[in-house]
Protein backbone atom coordinates (compact mmCIF):
# COMPACT_ATOMS: atom_id res chain seq x y z
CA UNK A 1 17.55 54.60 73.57
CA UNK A 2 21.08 55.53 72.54
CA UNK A 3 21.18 59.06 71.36
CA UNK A 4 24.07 60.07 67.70
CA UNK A 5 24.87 61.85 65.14
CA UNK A 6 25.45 61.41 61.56
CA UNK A 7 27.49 63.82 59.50
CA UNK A 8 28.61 63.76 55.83
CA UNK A 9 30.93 66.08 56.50
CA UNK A 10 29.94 69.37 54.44
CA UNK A 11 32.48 70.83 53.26
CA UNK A 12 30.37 73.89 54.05
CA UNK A 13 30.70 76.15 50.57
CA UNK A 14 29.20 79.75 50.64
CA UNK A 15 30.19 79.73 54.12
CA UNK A 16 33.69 81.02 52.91
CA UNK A 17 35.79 78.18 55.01
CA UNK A 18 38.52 76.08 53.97
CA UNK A 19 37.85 72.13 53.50
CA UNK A 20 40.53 72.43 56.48
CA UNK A 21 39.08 75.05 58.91
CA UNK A 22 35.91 72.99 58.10
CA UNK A 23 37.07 69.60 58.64
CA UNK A 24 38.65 71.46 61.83
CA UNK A 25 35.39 72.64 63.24
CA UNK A 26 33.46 68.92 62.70
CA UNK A 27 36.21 67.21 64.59
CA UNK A 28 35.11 70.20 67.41
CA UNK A 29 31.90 68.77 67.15
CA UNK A 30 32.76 65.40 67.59
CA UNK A 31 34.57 66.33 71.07
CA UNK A 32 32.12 68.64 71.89
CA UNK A 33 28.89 65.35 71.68
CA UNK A 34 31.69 63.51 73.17
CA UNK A 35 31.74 65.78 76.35
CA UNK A 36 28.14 66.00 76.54
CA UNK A 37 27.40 62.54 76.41
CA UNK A 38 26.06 61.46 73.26
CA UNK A 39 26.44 57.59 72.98
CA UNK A 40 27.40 57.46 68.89
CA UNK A 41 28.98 60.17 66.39
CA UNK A 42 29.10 58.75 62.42
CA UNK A 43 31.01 59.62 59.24
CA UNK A 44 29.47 58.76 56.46
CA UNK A 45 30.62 57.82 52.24
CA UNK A 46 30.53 60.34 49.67
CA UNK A 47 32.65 61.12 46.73
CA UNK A 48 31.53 64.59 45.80
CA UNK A 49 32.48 68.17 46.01
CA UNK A 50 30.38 69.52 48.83
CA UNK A 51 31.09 66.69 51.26
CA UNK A 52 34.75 65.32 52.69
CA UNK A 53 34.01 61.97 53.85
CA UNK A 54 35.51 60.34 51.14
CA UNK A 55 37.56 58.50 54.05
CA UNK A 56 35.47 58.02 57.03
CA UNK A 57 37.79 55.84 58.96
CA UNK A 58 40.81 58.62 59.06
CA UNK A 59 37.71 61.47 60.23
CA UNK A 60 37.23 58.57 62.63
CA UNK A 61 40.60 58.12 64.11
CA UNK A 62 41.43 61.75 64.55
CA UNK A 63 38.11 62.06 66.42
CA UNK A 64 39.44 58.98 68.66
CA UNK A 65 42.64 60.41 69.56
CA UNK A 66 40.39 63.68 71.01
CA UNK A 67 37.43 62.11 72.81
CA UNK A 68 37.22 59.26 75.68
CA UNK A 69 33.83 57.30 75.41
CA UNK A 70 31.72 58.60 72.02
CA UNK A 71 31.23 55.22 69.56
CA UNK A 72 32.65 56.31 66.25
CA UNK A 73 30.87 54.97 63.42
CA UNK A 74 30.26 54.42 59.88
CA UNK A 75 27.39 55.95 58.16
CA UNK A 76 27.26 54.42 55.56
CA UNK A 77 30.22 52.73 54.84
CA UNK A 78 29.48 52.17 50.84
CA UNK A 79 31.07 48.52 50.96
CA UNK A 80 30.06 47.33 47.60
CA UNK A 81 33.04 49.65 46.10
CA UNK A 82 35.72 48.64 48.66
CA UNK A 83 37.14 45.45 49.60
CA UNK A 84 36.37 43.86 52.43
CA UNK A 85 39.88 43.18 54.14
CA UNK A 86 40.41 46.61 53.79
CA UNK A 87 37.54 48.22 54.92
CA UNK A 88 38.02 45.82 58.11
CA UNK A 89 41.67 46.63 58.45
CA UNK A 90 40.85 49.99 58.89
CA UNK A 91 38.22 49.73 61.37
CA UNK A 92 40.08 47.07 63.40
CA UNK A 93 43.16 49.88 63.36
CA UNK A 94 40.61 52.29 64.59
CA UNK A 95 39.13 50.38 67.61
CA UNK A 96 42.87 49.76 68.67
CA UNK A 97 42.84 53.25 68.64
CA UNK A 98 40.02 54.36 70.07
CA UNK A 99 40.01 51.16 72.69
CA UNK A 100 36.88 49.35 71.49
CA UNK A 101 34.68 52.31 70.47
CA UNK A 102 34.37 51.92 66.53
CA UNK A 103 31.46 50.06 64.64
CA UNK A 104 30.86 49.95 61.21
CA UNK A 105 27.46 50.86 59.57
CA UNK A 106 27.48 49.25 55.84
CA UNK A 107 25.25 48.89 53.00
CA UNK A 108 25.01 49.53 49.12
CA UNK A 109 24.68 53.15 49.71
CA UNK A 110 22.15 55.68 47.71
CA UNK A 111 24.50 57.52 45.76
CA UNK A 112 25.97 55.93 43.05
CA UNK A 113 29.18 57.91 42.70
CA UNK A 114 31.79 55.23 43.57
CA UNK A 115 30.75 52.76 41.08
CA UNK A 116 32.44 54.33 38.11
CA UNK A 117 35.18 56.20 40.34
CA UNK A 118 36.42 53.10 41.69
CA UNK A 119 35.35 50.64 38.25
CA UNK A 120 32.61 49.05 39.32
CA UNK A 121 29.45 48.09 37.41
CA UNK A 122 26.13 49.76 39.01
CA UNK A 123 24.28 47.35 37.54
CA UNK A 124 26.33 44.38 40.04
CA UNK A 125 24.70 46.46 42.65
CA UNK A 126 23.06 44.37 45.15
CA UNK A 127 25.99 41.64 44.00
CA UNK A 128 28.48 42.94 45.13
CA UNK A 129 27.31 43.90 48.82
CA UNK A 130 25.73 40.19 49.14
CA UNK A 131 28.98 38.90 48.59
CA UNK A 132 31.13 41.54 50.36
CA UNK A 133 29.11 42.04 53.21
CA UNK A 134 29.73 37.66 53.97
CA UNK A 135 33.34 38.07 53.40
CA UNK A 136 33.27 40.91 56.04
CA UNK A 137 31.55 39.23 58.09
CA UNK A 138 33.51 35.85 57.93
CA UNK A 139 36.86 38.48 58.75
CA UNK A 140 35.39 39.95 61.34
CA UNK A 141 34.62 36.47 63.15
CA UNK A 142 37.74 34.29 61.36
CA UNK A 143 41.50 35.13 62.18
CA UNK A 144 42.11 33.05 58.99
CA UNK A 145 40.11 33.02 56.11
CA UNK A 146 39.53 30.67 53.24
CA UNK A 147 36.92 32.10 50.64
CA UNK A 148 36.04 32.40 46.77
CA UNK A 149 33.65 34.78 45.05
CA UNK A 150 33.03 36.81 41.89
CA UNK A 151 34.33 40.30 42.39
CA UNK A 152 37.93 39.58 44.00
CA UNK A 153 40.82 36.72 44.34
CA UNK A 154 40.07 34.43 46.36
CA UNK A 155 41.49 33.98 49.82
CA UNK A 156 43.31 30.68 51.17
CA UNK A 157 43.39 30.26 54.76
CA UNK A 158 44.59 34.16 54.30
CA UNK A 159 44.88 36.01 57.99
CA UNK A 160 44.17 39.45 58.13
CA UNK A 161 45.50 41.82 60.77
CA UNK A 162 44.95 43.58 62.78
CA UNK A 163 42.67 42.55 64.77
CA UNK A 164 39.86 45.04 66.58
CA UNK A 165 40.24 45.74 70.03
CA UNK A 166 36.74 44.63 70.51
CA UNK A 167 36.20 40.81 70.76
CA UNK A 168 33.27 41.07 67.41
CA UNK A 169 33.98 44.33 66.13
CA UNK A 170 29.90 45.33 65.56
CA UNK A 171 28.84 45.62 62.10
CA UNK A 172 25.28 47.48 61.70
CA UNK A 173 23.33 46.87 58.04
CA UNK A 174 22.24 50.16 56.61
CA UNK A 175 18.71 49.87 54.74
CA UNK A 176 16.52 52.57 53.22
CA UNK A 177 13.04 50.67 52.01
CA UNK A 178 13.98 47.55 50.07
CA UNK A 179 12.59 44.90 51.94
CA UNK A 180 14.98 42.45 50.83
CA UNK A 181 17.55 44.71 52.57
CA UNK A 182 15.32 44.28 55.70
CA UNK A 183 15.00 40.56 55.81
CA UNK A 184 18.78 39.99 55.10
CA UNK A 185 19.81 41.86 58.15
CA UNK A 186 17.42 39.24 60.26
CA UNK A 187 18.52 36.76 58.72
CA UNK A 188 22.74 37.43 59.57
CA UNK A 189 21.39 38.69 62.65
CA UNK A 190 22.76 42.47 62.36
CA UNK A 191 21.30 45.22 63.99
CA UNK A 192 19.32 47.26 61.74
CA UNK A 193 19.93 51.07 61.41
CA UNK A 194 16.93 52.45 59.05
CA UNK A 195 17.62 55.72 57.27
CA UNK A 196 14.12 57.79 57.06
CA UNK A 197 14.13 60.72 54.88
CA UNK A 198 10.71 61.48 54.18
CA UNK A 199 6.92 60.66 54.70
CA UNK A 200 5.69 59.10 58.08
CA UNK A 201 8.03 56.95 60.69
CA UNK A 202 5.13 54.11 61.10
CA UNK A 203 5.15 52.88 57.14
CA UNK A 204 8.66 51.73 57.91
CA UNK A 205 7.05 49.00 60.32
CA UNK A 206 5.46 46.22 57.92
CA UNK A 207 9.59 46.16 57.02
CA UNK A 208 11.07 45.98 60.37
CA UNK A 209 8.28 43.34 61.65
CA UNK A 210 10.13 41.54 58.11
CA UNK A 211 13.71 42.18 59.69
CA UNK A 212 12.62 40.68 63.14
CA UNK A 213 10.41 37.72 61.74
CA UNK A 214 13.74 36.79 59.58
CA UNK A 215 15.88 36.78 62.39
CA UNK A 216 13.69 34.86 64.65
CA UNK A 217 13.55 32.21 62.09
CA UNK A 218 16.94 32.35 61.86
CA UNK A 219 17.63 31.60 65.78
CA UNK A 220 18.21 35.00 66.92
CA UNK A 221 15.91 36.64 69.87
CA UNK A 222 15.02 39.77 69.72
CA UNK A 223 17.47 41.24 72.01
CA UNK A 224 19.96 40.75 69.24
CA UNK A 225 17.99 42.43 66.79
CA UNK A 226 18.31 45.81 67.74
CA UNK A 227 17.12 48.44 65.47
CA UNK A 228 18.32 52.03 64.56
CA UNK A 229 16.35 55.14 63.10
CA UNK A 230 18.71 58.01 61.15
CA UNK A 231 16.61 61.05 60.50
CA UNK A 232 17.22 64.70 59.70
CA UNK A 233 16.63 66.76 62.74
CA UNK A 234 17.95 69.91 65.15
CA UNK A 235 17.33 70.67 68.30
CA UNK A 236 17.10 74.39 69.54
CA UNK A 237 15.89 75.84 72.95
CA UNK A 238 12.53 76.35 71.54
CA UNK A 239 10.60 74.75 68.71
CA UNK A 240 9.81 78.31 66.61
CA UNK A 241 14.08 78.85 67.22
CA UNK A 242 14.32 75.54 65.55
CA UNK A 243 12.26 75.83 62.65
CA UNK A 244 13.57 78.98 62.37
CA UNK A 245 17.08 77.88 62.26
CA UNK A 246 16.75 74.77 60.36
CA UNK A 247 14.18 75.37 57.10
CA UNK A 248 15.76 77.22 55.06
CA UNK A 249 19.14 75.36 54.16
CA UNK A 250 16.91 72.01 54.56
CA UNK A 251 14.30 73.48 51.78
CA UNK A 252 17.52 74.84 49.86
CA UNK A 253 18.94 71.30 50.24
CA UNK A 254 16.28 69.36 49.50
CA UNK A 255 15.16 70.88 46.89
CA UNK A 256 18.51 70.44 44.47
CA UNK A 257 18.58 66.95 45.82
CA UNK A 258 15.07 66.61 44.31
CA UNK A 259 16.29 68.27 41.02
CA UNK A 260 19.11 65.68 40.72
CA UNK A 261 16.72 62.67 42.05
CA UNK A 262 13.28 63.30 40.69
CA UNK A 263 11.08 64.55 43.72
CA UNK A 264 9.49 67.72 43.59
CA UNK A 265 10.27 71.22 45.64
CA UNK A 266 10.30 71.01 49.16
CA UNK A 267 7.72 73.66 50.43
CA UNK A 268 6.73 75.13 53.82
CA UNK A 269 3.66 72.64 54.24
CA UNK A 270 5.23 69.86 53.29
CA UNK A 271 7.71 70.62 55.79
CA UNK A 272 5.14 70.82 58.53
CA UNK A 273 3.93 67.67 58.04
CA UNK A 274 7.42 66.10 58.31
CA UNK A 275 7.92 67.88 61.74
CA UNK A 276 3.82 67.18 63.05
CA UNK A 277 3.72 64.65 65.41
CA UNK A 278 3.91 61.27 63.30
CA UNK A 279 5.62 63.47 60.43
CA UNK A 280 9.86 62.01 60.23
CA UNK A 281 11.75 65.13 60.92
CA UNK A 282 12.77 65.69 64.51
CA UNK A 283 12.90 69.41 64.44
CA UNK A 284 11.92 71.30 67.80
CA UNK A 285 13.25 71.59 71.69
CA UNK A 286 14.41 69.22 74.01
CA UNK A 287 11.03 68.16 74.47
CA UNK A 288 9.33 68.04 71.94
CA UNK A 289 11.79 66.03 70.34
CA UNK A 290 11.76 62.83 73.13
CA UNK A 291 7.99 62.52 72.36
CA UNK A 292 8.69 62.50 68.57
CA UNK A 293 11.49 60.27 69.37
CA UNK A 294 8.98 57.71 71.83
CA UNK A 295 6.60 57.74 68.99
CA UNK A 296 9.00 56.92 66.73
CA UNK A 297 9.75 53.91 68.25
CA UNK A 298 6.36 53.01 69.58
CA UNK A 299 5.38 52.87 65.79
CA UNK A 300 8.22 50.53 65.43
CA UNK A 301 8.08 48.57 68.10
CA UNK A 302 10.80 49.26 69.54
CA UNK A 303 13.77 51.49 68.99
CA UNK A 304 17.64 50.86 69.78
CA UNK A 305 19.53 53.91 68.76
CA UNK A 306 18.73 57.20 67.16
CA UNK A 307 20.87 59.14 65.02
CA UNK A 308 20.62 62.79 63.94
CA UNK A 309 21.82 64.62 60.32
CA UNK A 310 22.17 68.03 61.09
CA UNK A 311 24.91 69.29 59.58
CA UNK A 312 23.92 69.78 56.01
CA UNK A 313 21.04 71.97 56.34
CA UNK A 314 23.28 75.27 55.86
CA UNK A 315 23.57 75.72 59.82
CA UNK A 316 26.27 77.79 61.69
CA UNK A 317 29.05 75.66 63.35
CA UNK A 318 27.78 77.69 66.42
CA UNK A 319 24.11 76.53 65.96
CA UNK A 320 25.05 72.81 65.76
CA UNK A 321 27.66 72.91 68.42
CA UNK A 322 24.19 74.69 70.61
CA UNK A 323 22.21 71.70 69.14
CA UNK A 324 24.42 68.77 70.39
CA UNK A 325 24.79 70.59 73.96
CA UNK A 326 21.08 70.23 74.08
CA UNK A 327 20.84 67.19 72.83
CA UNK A 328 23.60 65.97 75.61
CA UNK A 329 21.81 67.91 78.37
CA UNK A 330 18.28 68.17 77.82
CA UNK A 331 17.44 65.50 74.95
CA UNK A 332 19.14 62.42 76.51
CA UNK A 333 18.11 62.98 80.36
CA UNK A 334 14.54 63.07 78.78
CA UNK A 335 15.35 59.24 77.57
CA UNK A 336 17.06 57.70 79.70
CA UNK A 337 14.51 55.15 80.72
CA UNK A 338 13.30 55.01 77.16
């Protein structure tokens, strides 16, 4: 199991840093998994105040002109605002840069900020990723491209460069619980990355059996349908440190996200049942994190890649850099046969 992290980049307010001096210490961060040998670090899409990843790519290739062997990554690249030749272009630049360690994550995204920032219509939603999402696709694999859609000129035998450094630059779908979402990734044959917020890991697998029974039919084996789990989670040197550490921003956090989105307060027991054993949250030490993570993916049948989101829980720069050592030294020896 390959062992990331996802940040949104918090631009970490009430902490009395500068957007700079805080963009400063998540690049750290990146170096810092990098040295410790986490396999993945992702940037993901936001247009809003509190976060600075309204350019994930240029996070991206500063962090690949500091680190050696960390996959930089998407997460999630909101491609249904964007055009496609771009959003390749920029990914292609950054795997020349970083020598064949960028991916893209992509999908319609949960927040719905772009739409009107960049003129789109939110009710085109699933639209305009269906159609984006091919053209990417048909870039990523086609030096030339002829195509015609709905939402942008069309292309005659148009090339776009650069190309990626990487033969088939990877391209991960993004899905939350539409099961539509699922079966579409099986059916391109993409590997899967599942963001799981709340509730229990194991309702999640009627829709991943979906995403695998899709992309059987559609003449992929399963080795090619790999699947990905992003969770909230922190690892400390002992599971009361953790919970310690890590409830209060997440309850402060959750909480106005639930104002804004309709779900009710987070409180202390529902935040033990998201860290008991088949509860999503992977909030503890070294070890009791890999037999969360185990169980995660026994309940799934199988799991690929797992990707913390750490940094937006009101932690210390201090306590996540502490986190991702542990997660390089303890967490990831734990798995390596997993």
């Amino acid at each position: 199991m390959e062992i990331g992290i996802d940040s949104f980049a918090s631009a970490m307010y009430g902490r009395e840093l500068s957007s700079a001096d805080a963009m400063e210490e998540l690049l750290d961060r990146i170096v810092a998994a990098d040295k410790v040998g986490l396999d993945v670090y992702g940037i993901g899409e936001h247009h809003k105040k509190e976060f600075l990843d309204s350019a994930p790519a240029v996070i991206l290739a500063a962090a690949a002109a500091r680190t050696n062997r960390i996959g930089l990554s998407s997460a999630v690249k909101v491609l249904s605002t964007d055009d496609p030749v771009r959003v390749y272009q920029r990914f292609a630049t950054l795997d020349l840069i970083s020598k064949g360690r960028a991916e893209l994550v992509v999908g319609r995204g949960s927040a719905t900020e772009a739409f009107p920032l960049f003129g789109f219509d939110l009710n085109d939603y699933d639209a305009l990723f269906a159609e984006k999402l091919g053209l990417l696709l048909q870039i990523r694999d086609q030096e030339y491209v002829t195509w015609n859609g709905r939402y942008r000129p069309a292309l005659e035998n148009q090339p776009v460069y650069p190309r990626a450094f990487q033969e088939k630059l990877p391209i991960w779908l993004g899905v939350g619980g539409t099961p539509g979402s699922f079966v579409r990734a099986g059916s391109l044959g993409l590997p899967l990355m599942v963001a799981i917020i709340g509730g229990q890991t194991e309702r999640f697998r009627p829709l991943v059996d979906l995403y695998r029974e899709a992309g059987i039919k559609a003449g992929y084996s399963l080795d090619q349908l790999k699947v990905g789990l992003h969770s909230p989670g922190y690892i400390a040197k002992s599971n009361e440190k953790a919970i310690k550490d890590y409830y209060p921003g997440y309850a402060e956090l959750w909480t106005k996200l639930g104002k804004e989105r309709g779900w009710p307060p987070v409180t202390r027991a529902k935040f033990d049942a998201l860290i008991a054993p088949k509860g999503v949250l992977v909030v503890g030490d070294a070890e009791h994190a890999a037999e969360k993570l185990i169980r995660h993916s026994e309940a799934l049948g199988g799991v690929d890649r797992f990707t913390f989101q750490m940094d937006n829980a009101g932690l210390t720069h201090q306590q996540l850099l502490d986190s991702i050592n542990l997660i390089g030294t303890e967490l990831i020896p734990l798995l390596k046969h997993v």
